[in-house]
Protein backbone atom coordinates (compact mmCIF):
# COMPACT_ATOMS: atom_id res chain seq x y z
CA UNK A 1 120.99 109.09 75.88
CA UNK A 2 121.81 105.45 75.54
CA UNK A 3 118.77 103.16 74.80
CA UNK A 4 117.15 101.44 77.84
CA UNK A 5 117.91 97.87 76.21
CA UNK A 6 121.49 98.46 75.96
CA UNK A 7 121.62 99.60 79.49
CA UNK A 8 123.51 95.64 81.34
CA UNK A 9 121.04 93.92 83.06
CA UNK A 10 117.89 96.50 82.27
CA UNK A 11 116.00 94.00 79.92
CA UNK A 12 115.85 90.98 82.56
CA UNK A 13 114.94 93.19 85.13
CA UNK A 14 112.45 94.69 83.07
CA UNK A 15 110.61 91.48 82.16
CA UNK A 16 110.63 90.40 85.93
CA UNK A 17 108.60 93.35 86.56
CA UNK A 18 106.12 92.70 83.77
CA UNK A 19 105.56 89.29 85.26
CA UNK A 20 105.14 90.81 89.06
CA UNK A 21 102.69 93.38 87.54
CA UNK A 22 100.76 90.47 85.75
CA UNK A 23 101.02 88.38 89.50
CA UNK A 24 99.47 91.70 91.41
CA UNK A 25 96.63 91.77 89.05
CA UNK A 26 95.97 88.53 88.83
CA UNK A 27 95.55 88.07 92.43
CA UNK A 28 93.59 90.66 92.44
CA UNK A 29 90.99 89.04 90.10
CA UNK A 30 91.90 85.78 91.34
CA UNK A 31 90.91 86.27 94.88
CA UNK A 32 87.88 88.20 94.93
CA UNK A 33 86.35 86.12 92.46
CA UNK A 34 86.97 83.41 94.63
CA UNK A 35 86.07 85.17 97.98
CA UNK A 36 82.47 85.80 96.52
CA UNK A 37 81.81 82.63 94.40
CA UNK A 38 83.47 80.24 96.24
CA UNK A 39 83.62 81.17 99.83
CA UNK A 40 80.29 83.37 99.33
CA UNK A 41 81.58 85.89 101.18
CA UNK A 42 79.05 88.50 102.65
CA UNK A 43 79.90 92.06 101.90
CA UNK A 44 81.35 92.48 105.30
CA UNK A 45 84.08 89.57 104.61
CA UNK A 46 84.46 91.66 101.52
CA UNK A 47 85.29 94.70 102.71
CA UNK A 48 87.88 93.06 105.54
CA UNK A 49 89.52 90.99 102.81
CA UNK A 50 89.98 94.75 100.78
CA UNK A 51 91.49 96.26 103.83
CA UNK A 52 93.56 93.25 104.51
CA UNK A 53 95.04 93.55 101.02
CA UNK A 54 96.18 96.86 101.83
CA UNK A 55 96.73 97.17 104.97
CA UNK A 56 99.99 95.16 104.70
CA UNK A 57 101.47 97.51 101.70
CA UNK A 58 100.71 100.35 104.95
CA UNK A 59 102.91 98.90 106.91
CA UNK A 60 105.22 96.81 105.59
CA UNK A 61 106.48 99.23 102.82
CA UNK A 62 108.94 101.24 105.14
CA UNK A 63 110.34 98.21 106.16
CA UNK A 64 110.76 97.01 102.95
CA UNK A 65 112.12 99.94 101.73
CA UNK A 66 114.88 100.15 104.29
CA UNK A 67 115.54 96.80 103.70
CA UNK A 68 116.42 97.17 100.65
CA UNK A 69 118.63 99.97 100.95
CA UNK A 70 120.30 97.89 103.33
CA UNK A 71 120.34 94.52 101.44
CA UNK A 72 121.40 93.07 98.11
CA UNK A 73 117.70 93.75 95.91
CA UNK A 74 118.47 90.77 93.74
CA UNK A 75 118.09 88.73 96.51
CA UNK A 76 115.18 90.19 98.42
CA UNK A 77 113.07 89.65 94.78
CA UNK A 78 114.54 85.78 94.66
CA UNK A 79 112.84 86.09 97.94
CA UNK A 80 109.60 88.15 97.26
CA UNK A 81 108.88 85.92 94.20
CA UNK A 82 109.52 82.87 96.29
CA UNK A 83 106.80 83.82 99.23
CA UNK A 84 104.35 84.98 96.24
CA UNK A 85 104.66 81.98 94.98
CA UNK A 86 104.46 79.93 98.37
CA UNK A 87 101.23 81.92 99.09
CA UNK A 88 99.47 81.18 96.47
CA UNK A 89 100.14 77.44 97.03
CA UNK A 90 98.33 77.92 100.95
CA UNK A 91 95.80 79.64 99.44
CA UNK A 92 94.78 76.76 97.18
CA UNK A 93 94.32 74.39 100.55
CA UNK A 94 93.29 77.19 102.34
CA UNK A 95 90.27 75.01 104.93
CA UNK A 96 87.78 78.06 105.59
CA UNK A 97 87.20 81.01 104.89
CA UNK A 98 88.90 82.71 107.96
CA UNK A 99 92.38 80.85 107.02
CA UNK A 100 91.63 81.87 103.42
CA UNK A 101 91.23 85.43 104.72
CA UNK A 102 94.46 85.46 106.50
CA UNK A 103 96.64 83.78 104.01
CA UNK A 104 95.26 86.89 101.78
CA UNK A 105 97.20 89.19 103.89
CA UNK A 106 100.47 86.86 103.62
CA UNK A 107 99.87 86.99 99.58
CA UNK A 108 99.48 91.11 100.10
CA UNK A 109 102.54 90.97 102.17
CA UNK A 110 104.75 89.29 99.94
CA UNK A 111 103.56 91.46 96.91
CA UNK A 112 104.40 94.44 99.07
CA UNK A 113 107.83 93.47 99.28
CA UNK A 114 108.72 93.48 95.67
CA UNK A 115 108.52 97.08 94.77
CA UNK A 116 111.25 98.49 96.78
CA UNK A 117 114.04 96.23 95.98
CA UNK A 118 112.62 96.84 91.84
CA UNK A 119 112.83 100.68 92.74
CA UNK A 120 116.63 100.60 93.79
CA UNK A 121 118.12 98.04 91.04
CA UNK A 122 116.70 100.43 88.47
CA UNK A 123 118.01 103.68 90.03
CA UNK A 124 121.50 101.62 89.93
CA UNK A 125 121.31 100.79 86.67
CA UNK A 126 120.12 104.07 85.28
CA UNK A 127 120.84 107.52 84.14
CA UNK A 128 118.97 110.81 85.53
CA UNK A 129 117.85 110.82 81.93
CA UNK A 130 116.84 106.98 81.64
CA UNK A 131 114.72 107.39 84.42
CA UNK A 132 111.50 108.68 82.61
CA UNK A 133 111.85 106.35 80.04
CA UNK A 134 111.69 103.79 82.36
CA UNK A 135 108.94 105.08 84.12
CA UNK A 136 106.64 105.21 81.22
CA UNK A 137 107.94 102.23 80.12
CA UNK A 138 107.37 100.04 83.41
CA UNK A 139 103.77 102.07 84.02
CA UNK A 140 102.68 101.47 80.03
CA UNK A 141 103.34 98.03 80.54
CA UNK A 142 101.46 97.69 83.91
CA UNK A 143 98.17 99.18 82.65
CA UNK A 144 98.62 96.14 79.67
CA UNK A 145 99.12 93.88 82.04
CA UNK A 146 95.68 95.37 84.23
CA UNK A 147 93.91 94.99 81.09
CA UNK A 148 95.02 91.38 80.46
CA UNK A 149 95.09 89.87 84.13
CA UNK A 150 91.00 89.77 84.33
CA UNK A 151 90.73 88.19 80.46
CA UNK A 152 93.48 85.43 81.67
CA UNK A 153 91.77 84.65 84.75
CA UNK A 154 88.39 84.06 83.33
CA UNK A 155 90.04 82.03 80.44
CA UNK A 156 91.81 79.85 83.33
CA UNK A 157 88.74 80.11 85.25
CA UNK A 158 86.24 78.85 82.19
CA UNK A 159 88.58 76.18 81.07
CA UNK A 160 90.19 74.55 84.90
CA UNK A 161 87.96 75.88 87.32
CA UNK A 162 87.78 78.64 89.57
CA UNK A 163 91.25 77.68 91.37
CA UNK A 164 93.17 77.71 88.11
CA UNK A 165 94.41 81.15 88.50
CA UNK A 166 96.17 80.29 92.06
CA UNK A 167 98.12 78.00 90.04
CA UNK A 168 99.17 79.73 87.44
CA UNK A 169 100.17 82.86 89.59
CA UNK A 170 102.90 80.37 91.47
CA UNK A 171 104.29 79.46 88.17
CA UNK A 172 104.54 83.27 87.02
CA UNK A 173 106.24 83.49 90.50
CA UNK A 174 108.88 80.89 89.25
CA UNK A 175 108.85 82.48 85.62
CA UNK A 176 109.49 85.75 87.36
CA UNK A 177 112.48 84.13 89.70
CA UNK A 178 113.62 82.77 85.82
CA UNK A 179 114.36 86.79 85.04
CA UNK A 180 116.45 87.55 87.59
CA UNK A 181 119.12 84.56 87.03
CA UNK A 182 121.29 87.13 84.74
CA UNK A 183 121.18 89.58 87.55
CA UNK A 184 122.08 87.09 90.58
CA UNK A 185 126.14 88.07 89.89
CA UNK A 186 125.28 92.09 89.28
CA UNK A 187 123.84 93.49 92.81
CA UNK A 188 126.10 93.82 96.02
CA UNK A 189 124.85 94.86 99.69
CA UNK A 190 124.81 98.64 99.90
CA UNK A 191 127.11 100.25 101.76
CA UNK A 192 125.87 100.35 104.83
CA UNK A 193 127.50 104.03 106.00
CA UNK A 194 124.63 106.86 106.36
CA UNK A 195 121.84 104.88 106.12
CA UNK A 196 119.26 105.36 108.82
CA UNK A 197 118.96 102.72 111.50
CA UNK A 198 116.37 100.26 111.53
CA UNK A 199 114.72 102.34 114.15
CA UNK A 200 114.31 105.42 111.51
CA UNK A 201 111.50 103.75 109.46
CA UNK A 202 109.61 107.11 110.15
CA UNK A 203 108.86 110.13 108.37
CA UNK A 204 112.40 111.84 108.69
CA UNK A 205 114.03 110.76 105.86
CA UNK A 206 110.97 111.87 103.74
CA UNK A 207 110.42 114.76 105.28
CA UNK A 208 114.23 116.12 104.97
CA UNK A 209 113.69 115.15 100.96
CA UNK A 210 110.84 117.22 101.11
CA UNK A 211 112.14 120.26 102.60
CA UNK A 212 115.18 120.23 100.66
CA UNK A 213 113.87 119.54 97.27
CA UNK A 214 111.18 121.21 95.66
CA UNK A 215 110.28 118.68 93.10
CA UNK A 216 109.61 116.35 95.13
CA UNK A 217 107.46 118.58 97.18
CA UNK A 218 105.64 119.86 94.46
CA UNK A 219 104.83 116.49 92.79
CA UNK A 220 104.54 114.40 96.52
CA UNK A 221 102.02 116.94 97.29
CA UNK A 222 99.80 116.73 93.55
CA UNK A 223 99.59 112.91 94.35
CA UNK A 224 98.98 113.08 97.85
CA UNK A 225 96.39 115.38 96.83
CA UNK A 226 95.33 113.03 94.11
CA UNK A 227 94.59 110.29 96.24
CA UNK A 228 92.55 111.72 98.43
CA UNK A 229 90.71 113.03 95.92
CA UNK A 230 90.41 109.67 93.99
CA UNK A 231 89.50 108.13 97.42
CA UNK A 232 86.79 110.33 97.44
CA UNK A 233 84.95 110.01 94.08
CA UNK A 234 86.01 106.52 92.91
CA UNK A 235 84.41 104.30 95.37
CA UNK A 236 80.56 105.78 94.63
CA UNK A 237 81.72 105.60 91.23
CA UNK A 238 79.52 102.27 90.44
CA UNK A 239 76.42 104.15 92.50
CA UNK A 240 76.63 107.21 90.35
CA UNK A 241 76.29 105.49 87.17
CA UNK A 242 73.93 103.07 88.39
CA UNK A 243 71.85 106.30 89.71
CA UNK A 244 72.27 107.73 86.39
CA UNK A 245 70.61 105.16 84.14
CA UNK A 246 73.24 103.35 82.78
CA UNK A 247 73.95 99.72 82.43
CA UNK A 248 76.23 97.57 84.55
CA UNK A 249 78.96 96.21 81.64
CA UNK A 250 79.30 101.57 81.30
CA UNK A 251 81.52 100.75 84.83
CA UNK A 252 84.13 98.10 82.86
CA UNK A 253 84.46 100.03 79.94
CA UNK A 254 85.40 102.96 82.40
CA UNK A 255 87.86 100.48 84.20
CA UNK A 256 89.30 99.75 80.57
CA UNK A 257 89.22 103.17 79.44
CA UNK A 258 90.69 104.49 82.37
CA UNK A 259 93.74 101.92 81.66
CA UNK A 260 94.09 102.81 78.11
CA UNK A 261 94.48 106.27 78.97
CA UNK A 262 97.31 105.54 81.52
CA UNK A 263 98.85 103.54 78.64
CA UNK A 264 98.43 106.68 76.62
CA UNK A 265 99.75 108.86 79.14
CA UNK A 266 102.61 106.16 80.08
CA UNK A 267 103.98 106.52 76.62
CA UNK A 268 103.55 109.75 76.14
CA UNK A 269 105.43 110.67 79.72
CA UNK A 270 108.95 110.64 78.82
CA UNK A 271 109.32 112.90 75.83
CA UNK A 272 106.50 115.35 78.30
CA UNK A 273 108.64 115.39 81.53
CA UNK A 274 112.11 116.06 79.24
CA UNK A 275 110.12 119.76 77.91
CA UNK A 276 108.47 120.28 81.58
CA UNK A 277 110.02 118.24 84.06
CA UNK A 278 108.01 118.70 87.32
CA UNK A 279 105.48 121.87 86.30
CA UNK A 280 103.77 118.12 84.70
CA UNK A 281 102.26 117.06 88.11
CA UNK A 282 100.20 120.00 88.91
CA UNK A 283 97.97 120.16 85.55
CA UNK A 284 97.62 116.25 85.79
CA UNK A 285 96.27 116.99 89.03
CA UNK A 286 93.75 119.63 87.66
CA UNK A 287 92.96 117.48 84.78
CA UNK A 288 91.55 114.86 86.56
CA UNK A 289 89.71 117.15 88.66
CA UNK A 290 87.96 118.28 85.31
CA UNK A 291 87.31 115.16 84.25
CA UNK A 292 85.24 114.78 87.69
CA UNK A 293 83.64 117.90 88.43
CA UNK A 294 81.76 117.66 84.61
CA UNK A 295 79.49 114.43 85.59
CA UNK A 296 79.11 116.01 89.07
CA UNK A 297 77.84 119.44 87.99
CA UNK A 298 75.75 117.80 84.91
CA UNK A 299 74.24 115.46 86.98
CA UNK A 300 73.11 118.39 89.77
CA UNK A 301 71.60 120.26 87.16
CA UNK A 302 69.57 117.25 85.13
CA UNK A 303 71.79 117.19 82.57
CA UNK A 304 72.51 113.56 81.80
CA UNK A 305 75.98 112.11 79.82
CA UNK A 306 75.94 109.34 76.99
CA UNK A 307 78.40 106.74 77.68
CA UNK A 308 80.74 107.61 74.86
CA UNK A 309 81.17 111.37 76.67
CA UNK A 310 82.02 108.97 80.15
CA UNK A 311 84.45 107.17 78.02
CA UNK A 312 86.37 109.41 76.69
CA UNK A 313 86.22 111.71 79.91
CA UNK A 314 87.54 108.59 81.80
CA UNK A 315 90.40 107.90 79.13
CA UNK A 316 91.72 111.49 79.68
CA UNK A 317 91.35 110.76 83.31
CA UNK A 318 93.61 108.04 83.25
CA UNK A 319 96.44 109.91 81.40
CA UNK A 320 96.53 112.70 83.96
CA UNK A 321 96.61 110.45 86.35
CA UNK A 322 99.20 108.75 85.15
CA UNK A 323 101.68 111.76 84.31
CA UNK A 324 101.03 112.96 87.78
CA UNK A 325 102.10 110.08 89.60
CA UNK A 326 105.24 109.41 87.28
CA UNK A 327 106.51 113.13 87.79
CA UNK A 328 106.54 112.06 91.62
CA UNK A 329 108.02 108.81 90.73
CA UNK A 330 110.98 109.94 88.84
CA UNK A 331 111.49 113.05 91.15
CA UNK A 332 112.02 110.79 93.54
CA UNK A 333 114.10 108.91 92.04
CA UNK A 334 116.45 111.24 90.77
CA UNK A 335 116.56 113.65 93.91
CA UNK A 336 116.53 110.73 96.61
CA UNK A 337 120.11 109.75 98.01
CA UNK A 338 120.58 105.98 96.94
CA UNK A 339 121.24 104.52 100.58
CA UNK A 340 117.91 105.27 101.64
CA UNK A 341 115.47 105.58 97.51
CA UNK A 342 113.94 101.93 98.90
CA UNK A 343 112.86 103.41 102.56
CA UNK A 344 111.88 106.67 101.15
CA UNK A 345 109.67 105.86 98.31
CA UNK A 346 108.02 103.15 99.93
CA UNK A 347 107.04 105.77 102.92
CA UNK A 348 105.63 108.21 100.57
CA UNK A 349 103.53 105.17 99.42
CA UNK A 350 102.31 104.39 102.50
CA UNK A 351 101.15 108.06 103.55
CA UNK A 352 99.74 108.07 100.19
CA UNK A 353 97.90 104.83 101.25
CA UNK A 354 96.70 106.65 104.28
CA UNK A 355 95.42 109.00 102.22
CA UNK A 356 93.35 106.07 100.00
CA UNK A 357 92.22 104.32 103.19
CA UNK A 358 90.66 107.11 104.66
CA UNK A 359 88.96 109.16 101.93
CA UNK A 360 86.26 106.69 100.92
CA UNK A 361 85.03 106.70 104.78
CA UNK A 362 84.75 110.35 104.13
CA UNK A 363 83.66 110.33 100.31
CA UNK A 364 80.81 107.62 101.57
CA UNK A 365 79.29 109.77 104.34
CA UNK A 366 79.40 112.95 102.19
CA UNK A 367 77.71 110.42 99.88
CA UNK A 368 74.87 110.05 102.15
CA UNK A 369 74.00 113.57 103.37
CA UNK A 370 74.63 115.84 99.97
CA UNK A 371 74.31 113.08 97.16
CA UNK A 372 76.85 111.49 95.26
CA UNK A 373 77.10 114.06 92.21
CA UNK A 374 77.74 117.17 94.60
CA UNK A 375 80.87 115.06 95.77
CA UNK A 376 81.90 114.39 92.58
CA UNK A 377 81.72 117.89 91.96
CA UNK A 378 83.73 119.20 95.48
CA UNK A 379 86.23 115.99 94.72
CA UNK A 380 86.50 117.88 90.82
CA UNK A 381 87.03 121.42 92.24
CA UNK A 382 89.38 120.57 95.14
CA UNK A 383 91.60 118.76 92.49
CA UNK A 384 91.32 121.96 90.49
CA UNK A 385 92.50 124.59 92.92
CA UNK A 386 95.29 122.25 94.45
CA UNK A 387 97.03 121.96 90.72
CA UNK A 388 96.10 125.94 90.36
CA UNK A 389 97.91 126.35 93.71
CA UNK A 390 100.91 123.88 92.97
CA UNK A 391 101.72 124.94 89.36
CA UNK A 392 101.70 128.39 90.38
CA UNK A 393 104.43 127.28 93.15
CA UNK A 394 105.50 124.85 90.21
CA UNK A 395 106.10 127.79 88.00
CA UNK A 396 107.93 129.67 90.36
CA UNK A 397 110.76 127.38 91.19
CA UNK A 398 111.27 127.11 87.75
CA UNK A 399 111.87 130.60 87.30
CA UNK A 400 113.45 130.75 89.84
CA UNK A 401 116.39 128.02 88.55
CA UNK A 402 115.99 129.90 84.88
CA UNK A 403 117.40 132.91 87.20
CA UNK A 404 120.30 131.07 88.63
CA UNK A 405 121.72 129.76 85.60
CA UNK A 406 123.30 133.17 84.00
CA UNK A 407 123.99 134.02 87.64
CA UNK A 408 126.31 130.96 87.59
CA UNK A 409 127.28 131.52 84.22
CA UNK A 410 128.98 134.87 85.21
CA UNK A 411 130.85 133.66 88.02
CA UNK A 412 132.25 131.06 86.04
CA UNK A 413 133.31 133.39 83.33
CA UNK A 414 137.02 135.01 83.34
């Protein structure tokens, strides 16, 4: 397999997407800091300015994605990068909080639009086999960049004030348009013949990807699963340890664990997914389910955990995570026609997102009437018996295509 550096064009592409990685989380920090220091925000404004942030990933992502299949990607980044950029600008001379809230979901907006167009230039570039590399590659280096985003900001904050980090995420947003200047010649307009209509930013092109593929059914269904699951648990995450004793700083070394177990799992993804390939997703899925019913059903019966044993707990919950959701990323990849990869994978996000958006409403009211450890312990088993379930179905499709082979062998033979 020929190295990802040598591949024309993959190493400018690839640093563009560390710097939009570094730009997500950076707003991130950036913004919410400011929202509750600044603007003193009560929780309510809060909690709109979190749903505003992803609300626009919801619905804009189809129509990013198709819009990329359509158009040239280079350009639609040039572009992304550009409004990122712009919006972080307004945000600095934002007048009140309300405007400040609404040029929030312009910022989310333009960050949603940079993933699709990323998505098809590397599936252009790239190999069936490259494609995990890259994965783990791109994912390793966006935990790094989740780790570093929060030091960066406070160092910006500490040394220019609390607005510091609005400027420096426009210059990343020209650093990042910097990247692509090697790749302006390289990208053409997709052909336009059999891709869906503008009006077919629906399910159908998902849904025929999942019905004919069973990858992608397999792993789409571990991290829709996932999701949920996560939505669930991780908001009362915070409660639970506050409930159990600990101190505040236990919930940011879970936050940093949690990353350096992704990284873990990021590297560790390609050389995994060339021995398994999809029959990955499901024990991720179970994994992290573990890694959540144990503090549920210790904490129901007493039983209390030192931080170290919620450290490392949390690390392996991040690498699960993490090889789950990159099996469904580079099934996707690989088994998606190229005229519509942008629309399709940024549809699965959003249903995903549904998923995310609607769990902690649940997760928060179960909260209330059982008590956060026995949902911790439902979200652990529920993740369980859906990877039981899937790499059961997992293992069967496998052995299934194990069956085929000498069948095809023998019809080829003289």
């Amino acid at each position: 397999m020929q190295r990802l550096a040598a591949v024309p064009g993959y190493k400018p592409l690839l640093a563009a997407r560390i710097v939009s990685a570094l730009m997500v989380w950076l707003d991130a920090t950036v913004v919410f800091s400011l929202l509750a220091f600044h603007w003193g925000a009560d929780a309510t404004a809060a909690g709109v300015a979190a749903s505003l942030f992803v609300m626009p990933v919801l619905v804009g992502g189809p129509f990013f994605g198709w819009l990329a299949d359509r158009g040239n990607p280079v350009a639609m980044l040039f572009a992304s990068y550009s409004a990122r950029g712009m919006t972080s600008l307004l945000l600095l001379v934002a007048s009140d909080l309300n405007v400040f809230v609404l040029l929030l979901m312009l910022k989310a907006l333009a960050n949603a639009s940079a993933l699709p167009p990323e998505q098809v230039m590397a599936r252009s570039m790239l190999s069936h086999a490259q494609l995990a590399a890259n994965a783990g590659l791109v994912t390793a280096a966006d935990q790094i960049t989740k780790v570093c985003a929060p030091l960066i900001a406070a160092g910006a904050t500490a040394l220019h004030g609390p607005m510091s980090g609005l400027w420096l995420s426009a210059g990343l947003s020209l650093l990042a348009m910097v990247c692509l200047v090697p790749l302006r010649d390289r990208a053409r307009p997709v052909a336009a013949q059999g891709t869906p209509a503008p009006g077919a930013l629906r399910l159908g092109p998902l849904m025929a990807l999942l019905r004919n593929s069973h990858d992608v059914r397999v792993s789409f269904s571990c991290v829709f699963l996932l999701t949920a699951v996560f939505g669930f648990y991780d908001p009362l995450l915070a409660l639970f340890i506050r409930s159990q004793g600990l101190p505040a700083s236990v919930f940011g070394m879970l936050v940093s664990g949690t990353a350096a177990g992704a990284v873990c799992g990021a590297l560790a993804f390609p050389r995994l997914y060339r021995r398994y390939g999809i029959r990955l997703a499901p024990p991720g899925l179970a994994v992290v389910g573990l890694t959540v019913l144990i503090p549920g059903v210790l904490a129901g019966t007493g039983s209390g955990m030192t931080t170290m044993l919620w450290l490392g707990l949390w690390m392996v919950n991040g690498c699960a995570y993490c090889l789950a959701c990159l099996s469904q990323a580079v099934a996707i990849q690989q088994q998606c026609p190229r005229h519509c990869l942008g629309s399709v994978s940024a549809t699965a996000r959003s249903v995903q997102l549904v998923a995310l958006v609607l769990a902690p409403l649940l997760g928060g009211v179960l909260g209330r009437k059982i008590g956060i450890p026995l949902v911790f312990a439902l979200s652990g088993c529920l993740a369980i018996a859906g990877g039981w379930f899937w790499a059961r179905r997992a293992q069967r499709g496998h052995a299934g295509r194990q069956a085929e082979q000498p069948a095809d062998a023998e019809q080829a033979g003289p």
